[in-house]
C-alpha atoms as a PDB file:
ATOM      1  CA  UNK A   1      25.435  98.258 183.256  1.00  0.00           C
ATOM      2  CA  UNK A   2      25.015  94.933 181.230  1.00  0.00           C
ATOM      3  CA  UNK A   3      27.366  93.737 179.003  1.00  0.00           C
ATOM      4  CA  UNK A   4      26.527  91.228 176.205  1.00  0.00           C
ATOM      5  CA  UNK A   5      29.929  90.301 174.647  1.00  0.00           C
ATOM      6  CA  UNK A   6      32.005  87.580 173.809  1.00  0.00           C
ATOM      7  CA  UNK A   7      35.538  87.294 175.333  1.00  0.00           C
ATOM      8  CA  UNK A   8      37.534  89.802 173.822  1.00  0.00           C
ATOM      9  CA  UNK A   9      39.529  92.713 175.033  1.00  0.00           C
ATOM     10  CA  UNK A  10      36.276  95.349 174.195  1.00  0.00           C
ATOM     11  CA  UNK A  11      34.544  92.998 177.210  1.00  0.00           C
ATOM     12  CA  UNK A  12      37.334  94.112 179.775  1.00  0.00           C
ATOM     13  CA  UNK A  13      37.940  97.453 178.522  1.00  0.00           C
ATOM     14  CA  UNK A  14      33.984  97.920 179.553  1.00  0.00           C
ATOM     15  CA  UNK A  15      34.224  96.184 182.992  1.00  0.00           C
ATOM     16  CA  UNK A  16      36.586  98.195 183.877  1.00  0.00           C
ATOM     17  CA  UNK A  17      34.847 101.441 182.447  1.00  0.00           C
ATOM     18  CA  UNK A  18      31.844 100.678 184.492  1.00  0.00           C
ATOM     19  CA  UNK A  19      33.984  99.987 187.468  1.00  0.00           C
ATOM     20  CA  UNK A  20      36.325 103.506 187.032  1.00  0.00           C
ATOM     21  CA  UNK A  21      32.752 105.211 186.813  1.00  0.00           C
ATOM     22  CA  UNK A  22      31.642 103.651 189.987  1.00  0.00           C
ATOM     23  CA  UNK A  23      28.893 101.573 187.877  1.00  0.00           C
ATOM     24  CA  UNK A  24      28.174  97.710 188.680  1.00  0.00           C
ATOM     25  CA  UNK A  25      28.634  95.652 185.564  1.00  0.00           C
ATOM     26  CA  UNK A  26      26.993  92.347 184.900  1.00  0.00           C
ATOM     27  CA  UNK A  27      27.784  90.281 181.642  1.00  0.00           C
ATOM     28  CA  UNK A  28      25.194  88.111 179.870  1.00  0.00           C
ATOM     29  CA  UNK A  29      26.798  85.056 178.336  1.00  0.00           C
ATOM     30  CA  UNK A  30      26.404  84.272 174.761  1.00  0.00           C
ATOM     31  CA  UNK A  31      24.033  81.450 175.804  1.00  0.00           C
ATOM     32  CA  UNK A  32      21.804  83.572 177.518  1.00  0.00           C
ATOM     33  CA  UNK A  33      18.020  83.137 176.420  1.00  0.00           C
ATOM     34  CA  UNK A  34      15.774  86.192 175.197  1.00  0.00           C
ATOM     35  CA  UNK A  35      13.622  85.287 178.068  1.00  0.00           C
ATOM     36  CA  UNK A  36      17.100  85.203 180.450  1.00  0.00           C
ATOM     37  CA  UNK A  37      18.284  88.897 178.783  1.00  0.00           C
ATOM     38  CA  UNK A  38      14.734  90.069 179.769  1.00  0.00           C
ATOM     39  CA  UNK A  39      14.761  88.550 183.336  1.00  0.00           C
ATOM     40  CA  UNK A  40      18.619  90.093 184.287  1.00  0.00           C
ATOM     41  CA  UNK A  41      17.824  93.365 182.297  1.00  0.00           C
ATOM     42  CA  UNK A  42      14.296  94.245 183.970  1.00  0.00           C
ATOM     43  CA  UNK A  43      15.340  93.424 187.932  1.00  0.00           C
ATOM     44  CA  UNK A  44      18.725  94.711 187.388  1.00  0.00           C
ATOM     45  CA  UNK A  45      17.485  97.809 186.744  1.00  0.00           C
ATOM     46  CA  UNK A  46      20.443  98.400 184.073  1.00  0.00           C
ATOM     47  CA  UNK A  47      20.458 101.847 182.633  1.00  0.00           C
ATOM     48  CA  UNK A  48      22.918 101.060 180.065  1.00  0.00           C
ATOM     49  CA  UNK A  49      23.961  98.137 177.879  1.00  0.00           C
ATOM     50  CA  UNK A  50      26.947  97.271 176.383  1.00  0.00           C
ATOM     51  CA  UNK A  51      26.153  94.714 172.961  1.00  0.00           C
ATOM     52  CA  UNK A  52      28.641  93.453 170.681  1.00  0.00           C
ATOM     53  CA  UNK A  53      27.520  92.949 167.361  1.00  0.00           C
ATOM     54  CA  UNK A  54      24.263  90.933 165.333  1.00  0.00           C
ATOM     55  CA  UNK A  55      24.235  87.792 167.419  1.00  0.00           C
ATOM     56  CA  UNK A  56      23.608  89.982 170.456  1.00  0.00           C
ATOM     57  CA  UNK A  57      20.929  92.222 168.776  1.00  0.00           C
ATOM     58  CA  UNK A  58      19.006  89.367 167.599  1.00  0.00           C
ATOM     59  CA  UNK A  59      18.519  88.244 171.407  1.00  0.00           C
ATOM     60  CA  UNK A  60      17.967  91.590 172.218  1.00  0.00           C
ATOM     61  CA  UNK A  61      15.880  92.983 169.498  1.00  0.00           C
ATOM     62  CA  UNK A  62      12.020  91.359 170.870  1.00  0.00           C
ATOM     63  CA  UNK A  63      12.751  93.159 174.542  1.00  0.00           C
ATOM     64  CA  UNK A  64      14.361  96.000 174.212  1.00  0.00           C
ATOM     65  CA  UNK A  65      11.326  98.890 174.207  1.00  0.00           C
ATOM     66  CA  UNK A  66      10.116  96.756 177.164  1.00  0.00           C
ATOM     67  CA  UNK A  67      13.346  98.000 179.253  1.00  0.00           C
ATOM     68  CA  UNK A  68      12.352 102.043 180.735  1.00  0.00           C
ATOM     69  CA  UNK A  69      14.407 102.125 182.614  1.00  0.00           C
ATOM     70  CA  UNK A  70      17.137 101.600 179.664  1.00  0.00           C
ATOM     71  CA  UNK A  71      18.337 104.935 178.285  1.00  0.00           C
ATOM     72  CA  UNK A  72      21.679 104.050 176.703  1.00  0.00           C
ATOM     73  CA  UNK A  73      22.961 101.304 174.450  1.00  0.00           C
ATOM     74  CA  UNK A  74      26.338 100.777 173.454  1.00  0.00           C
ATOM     75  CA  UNK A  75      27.092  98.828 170.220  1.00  0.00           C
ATOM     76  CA  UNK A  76      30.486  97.879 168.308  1.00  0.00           C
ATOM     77  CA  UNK A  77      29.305  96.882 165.265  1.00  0.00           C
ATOM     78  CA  UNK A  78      27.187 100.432 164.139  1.00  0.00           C
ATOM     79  CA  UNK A  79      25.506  98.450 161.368  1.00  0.00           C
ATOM     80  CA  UNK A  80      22.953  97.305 163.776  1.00  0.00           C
ATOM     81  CA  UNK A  81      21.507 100.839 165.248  1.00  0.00           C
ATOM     82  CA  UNK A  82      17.998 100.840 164.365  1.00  0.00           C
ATOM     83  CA  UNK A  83      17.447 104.141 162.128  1.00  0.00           C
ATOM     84  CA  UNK A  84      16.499 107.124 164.527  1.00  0.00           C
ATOM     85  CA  UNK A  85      16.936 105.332 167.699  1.00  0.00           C
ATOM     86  CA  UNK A  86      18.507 107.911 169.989  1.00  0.00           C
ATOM     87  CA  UNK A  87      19.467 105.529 172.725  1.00  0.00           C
ATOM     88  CA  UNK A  88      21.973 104.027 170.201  1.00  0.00           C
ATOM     89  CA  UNK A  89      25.677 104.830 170.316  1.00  0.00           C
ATOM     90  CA  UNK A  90      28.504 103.563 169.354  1.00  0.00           C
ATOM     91  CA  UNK A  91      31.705 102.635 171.073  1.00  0.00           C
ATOM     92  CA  UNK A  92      33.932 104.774 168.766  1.00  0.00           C
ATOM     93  CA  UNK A  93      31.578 107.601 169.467  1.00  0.00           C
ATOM     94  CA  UNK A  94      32.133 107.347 173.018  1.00  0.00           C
ATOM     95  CA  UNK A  95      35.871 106.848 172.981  1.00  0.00           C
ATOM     96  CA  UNK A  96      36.507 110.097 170.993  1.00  0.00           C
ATOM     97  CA  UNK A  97      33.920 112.069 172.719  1.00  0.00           C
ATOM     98  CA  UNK A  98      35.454 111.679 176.678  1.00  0.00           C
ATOM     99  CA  UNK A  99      32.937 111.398 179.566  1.00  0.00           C
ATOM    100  CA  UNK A 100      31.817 114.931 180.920  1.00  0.00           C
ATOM    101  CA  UNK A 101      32.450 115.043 184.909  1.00  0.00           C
ATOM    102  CA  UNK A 102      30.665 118.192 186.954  1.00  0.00           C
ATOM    103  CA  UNK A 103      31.946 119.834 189.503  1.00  0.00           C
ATOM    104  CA  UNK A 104      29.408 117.509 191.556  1.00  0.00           C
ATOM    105  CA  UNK A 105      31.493 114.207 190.327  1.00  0.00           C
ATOM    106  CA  UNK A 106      28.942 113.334 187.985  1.00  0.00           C
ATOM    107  CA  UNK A 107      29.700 111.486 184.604  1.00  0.00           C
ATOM    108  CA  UNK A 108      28.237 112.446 181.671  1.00  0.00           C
ATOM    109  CA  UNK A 109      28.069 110.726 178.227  1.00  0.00           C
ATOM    110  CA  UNK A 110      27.768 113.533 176.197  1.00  0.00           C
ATOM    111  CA  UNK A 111      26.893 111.637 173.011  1.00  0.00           C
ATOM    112  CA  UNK A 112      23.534 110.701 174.413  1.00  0.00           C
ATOM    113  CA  UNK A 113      22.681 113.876 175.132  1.00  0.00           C
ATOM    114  CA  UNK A 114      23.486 115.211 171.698  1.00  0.00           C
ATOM    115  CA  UNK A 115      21.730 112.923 169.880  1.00  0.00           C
ATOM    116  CA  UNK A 116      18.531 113.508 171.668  1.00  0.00           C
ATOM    117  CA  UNK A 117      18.658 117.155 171.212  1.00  0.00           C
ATOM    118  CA  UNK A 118      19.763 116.755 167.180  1.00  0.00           C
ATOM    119  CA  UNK A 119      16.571 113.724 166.778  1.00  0.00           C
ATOM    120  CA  UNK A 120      14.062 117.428 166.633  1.00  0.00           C
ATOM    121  CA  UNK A 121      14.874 118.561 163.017  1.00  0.00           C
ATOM    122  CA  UNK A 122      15.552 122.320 163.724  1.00  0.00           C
ATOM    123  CA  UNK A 123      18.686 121.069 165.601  1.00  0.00           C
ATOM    124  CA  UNK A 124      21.669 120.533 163.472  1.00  0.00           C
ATOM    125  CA  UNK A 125      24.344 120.131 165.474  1.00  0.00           C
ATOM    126  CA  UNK A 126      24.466 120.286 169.424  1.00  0.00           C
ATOM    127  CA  UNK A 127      27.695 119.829 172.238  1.00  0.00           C
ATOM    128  CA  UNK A 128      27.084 119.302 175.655  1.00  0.00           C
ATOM    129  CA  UNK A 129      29.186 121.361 177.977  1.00  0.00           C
ATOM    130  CA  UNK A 130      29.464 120.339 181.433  1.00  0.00           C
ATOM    131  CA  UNK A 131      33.377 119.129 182.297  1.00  0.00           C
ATOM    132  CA  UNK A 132      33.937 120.804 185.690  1.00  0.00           C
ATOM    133  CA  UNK A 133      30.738 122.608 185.880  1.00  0.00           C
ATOM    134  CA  UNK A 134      27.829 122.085 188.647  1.00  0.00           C
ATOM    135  CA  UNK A 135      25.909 121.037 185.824  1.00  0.00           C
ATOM    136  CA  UNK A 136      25.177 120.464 181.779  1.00  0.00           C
ATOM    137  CA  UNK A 137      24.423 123.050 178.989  1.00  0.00           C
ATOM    138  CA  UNK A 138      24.179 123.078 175.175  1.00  0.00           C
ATOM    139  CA  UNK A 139      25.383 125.257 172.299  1.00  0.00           C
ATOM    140  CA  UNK A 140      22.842 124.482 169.722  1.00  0.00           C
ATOM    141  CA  UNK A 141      23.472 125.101 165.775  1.00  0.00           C
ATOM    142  CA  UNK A 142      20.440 125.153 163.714  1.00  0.00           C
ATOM    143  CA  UNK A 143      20.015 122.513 160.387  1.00  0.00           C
ATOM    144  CA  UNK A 144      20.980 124.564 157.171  1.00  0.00           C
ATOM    145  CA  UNK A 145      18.056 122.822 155.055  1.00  0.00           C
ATOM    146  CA  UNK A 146      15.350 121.753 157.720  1.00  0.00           C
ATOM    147  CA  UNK A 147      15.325 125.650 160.032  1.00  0.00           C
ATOM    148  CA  UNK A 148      14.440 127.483 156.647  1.00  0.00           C
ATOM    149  CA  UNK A 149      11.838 124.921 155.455  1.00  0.00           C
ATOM    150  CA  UNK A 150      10.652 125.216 159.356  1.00  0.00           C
ATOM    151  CA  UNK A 151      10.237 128.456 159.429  1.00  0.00           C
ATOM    152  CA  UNK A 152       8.413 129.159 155.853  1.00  0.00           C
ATOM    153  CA  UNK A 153       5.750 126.397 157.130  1.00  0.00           C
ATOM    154  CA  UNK A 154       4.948 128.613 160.084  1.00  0.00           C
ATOM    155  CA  UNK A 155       4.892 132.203 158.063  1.00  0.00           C
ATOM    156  CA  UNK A 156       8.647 132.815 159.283  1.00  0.00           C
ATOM    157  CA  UNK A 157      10.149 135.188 155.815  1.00  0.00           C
ATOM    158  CA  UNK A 158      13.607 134.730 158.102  1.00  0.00           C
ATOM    159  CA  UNK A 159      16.006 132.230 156.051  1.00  0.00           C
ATOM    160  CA  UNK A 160      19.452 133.232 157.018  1.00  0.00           C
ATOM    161  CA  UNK A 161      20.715 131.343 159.972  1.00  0.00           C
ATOM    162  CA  UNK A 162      21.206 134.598 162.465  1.00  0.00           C
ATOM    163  CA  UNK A 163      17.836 135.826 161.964  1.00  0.00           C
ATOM    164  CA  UNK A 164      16.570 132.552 162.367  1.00  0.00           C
ATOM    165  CA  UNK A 165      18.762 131.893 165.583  1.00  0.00           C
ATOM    166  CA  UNK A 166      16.982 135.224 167.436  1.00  0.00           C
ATOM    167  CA  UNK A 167      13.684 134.302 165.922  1.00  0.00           C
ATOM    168  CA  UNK A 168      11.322 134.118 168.575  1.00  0.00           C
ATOM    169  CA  UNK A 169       9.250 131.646 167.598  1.00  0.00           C
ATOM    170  CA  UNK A 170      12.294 129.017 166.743  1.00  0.00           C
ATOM    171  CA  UNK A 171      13.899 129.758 170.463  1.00  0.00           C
ATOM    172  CA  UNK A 172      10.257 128.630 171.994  1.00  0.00           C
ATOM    173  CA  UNK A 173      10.476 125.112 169.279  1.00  0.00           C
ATOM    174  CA  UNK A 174      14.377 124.897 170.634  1.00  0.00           C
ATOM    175  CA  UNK A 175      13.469 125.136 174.310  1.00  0.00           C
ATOM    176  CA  UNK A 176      10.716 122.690 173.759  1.00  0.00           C
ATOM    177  CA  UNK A 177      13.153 120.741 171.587  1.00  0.00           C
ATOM    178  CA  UNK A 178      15.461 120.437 175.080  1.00  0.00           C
ATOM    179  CA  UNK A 179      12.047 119.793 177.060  1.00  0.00           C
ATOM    180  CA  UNK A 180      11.844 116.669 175.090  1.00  0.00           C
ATOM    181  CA  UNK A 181      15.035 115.522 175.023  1.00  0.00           C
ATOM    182  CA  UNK A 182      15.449 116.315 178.673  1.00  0.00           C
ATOM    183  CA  UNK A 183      12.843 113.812 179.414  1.00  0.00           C
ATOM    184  CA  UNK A 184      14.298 110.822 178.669  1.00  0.00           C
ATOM    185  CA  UNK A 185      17.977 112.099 180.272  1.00  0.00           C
ATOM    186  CA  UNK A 186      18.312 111.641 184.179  1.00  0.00           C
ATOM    187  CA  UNK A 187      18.190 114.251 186.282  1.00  0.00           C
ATOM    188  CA  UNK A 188      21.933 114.824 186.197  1.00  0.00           C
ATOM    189  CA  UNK A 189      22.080 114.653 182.432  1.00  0.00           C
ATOM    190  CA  UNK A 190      19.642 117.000 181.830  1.00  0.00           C
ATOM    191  CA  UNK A 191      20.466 120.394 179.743  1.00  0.00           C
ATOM    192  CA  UNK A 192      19.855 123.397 182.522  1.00  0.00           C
ATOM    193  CA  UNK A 193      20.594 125.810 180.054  1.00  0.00           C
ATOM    194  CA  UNK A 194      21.290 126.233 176.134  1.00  0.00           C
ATOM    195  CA  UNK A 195      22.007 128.895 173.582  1.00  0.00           C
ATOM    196  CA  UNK A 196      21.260 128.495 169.993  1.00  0.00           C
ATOM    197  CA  UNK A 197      23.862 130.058 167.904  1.00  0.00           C
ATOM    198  CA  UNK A 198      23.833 131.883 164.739  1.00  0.00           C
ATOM    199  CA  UNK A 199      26.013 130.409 162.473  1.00  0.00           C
ATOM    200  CA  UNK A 200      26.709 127.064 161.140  1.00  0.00           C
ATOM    201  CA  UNK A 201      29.415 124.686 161.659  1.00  0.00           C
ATOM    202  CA  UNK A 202      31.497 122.678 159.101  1.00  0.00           C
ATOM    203  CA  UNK A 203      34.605 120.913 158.499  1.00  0.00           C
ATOM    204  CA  UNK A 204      35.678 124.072 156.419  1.00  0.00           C
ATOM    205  CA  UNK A 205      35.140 126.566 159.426  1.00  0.00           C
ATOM    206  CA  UNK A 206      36.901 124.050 162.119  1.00  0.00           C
ATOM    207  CA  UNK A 207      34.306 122.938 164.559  1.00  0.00           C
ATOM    208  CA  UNK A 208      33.605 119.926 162.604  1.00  0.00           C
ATOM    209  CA  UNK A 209      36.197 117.265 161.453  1.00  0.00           C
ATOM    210  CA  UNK A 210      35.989 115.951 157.795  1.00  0.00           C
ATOM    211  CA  UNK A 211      33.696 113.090 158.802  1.00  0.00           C
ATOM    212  CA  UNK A 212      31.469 115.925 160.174  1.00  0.00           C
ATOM    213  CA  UNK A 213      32.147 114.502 164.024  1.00  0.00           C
ATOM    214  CA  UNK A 214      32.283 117.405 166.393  1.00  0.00           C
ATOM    215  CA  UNK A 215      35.902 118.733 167.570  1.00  0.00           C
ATOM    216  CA  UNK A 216      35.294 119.722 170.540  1.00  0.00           C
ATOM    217  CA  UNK A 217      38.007 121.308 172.052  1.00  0.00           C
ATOM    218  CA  UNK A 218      37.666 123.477 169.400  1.00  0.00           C
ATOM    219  CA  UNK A 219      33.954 124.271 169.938  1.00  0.00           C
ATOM    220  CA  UNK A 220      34.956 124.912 174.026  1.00  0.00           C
ATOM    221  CA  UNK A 221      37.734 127.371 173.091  1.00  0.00           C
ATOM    222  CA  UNK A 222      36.190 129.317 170.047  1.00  0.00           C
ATOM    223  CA  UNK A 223      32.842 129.829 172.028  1.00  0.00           C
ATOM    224  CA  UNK A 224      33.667 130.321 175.730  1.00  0.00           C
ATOM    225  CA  UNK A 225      32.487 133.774 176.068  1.00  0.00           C
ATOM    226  CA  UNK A 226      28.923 132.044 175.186  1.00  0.00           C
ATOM    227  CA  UNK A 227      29.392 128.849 177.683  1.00  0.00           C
ATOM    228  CA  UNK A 228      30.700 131.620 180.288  1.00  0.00           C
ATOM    229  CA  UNK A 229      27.574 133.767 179.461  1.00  0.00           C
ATOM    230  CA  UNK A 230      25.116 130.328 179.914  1.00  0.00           C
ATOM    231  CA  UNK A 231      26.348 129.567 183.070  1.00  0.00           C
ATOM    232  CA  UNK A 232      26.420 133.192 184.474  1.00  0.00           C
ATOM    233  CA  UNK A 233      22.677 133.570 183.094  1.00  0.00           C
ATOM    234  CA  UNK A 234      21.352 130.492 184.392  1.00  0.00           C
ATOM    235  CA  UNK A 235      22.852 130.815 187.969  1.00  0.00           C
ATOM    236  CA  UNK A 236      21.050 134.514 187.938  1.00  0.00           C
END
């Protein structure tokens, strides 16, 4: 994991992230070069950087789709994510959401693998499960506007959300939906198993919170007979 931040108590607080998650950190001073950043970041091998705010970007910006290997990037200062960028996430996303760990001691940011299942337009909402189990799944909510609008521009008459969710022709565009996403998620991040549900969420029927983040524990309690059912299904 690199880190590109000045001194301030976000720099330790991600040292010693990486370190409790048995990652090696490396920070890149604020004098580092473009050419430097590229150097470190390509034989490094980082999957994951850590930037602070515009100064950082700006040194990063020319490199950063030259990275593959780089899946996740970590920002403070949200007003720099580049607009549909699913490797972006902030750091206030990832201190509310809590790091997933399987049965298998793997951690999980479950953030990134949200946002690469909701950046396919049927998807409306999505939460990774996968704290304590051998592996990761996804409850998968359907987009009010977009899953109608989908479905009358392939000859679907469906328009309510739970005869849209058993549609057979939206569960094939949802698998491949998770196809995609899963191919830019490691092997241990990668969904095994999801199950598109058929209603919607909101702040008004509790699984969102009034900024429309997801409440998780919420989500895990109100729909465990579904996560138990994924996880009995999938290990058929």
């Amino acid at each position: 994991m690199l880190i590109a931040m000045s001194k301030r108590p976000g720099h330790w607080a991600s040292d010693l992230a990486a370190a409790h998650l048995g990652a090696i950190s490396c920070t890149l001073y604020d004098t580092s070069s473009t050419d430097q950043i590229r150097y470190i970041a390509r034989h490094s091998a980082a999957a994951v950087v850590v930037l602070e705010g515009a100064a950082q970007w700006a040194r990063w910006r020319p490199i950063i789709d030259d990275l593959p290997g780089l899946r996740t990037v970590v920002v403070l200062d949200p007003s720099i994510i580049p607009p549909g960028d699913p490797r972006f996430v902030t750091y206030a996303d990832l201190r509310g959401s809590g790091i997933l760990v399987t049965s298998g001691g793997k951690n999980i940011a479950p953030t990134r693998v949200e946002s690469l299942l909701r950046a396919h337009p049927l998807v409306g909402q999505a939460v990774a499960i996968g704290d304590r189990p051998p592996y990761v799944t996804a409850l998968v909510v359907l987009d009010e506007e977009a899953a109608p609008a989908w479905a009358k521009t392939h000859g679907i008459d469906a328009v309510d959300p739970a005869s849209l969710a058993a549609h057979s022709a939206v569960l094939r565009e949802v698998d491949h939906a998770v196809a995609q996403a899963n191919k830019a998620l490691s092997r241990a991040e990668q969904v095994k198993a999801h199950r598109v549900l058929d209603v919607a969420w909101t702040a008004e029927s509790g699984e969102l919170t009034p900024k429309l983040s997801l409440r998780r524990r919420v989500i895990v309690e109100r729909y465990a007979a579904e996560i138990d059912r994924l996880y009995t299904e999938s290990q058929r």
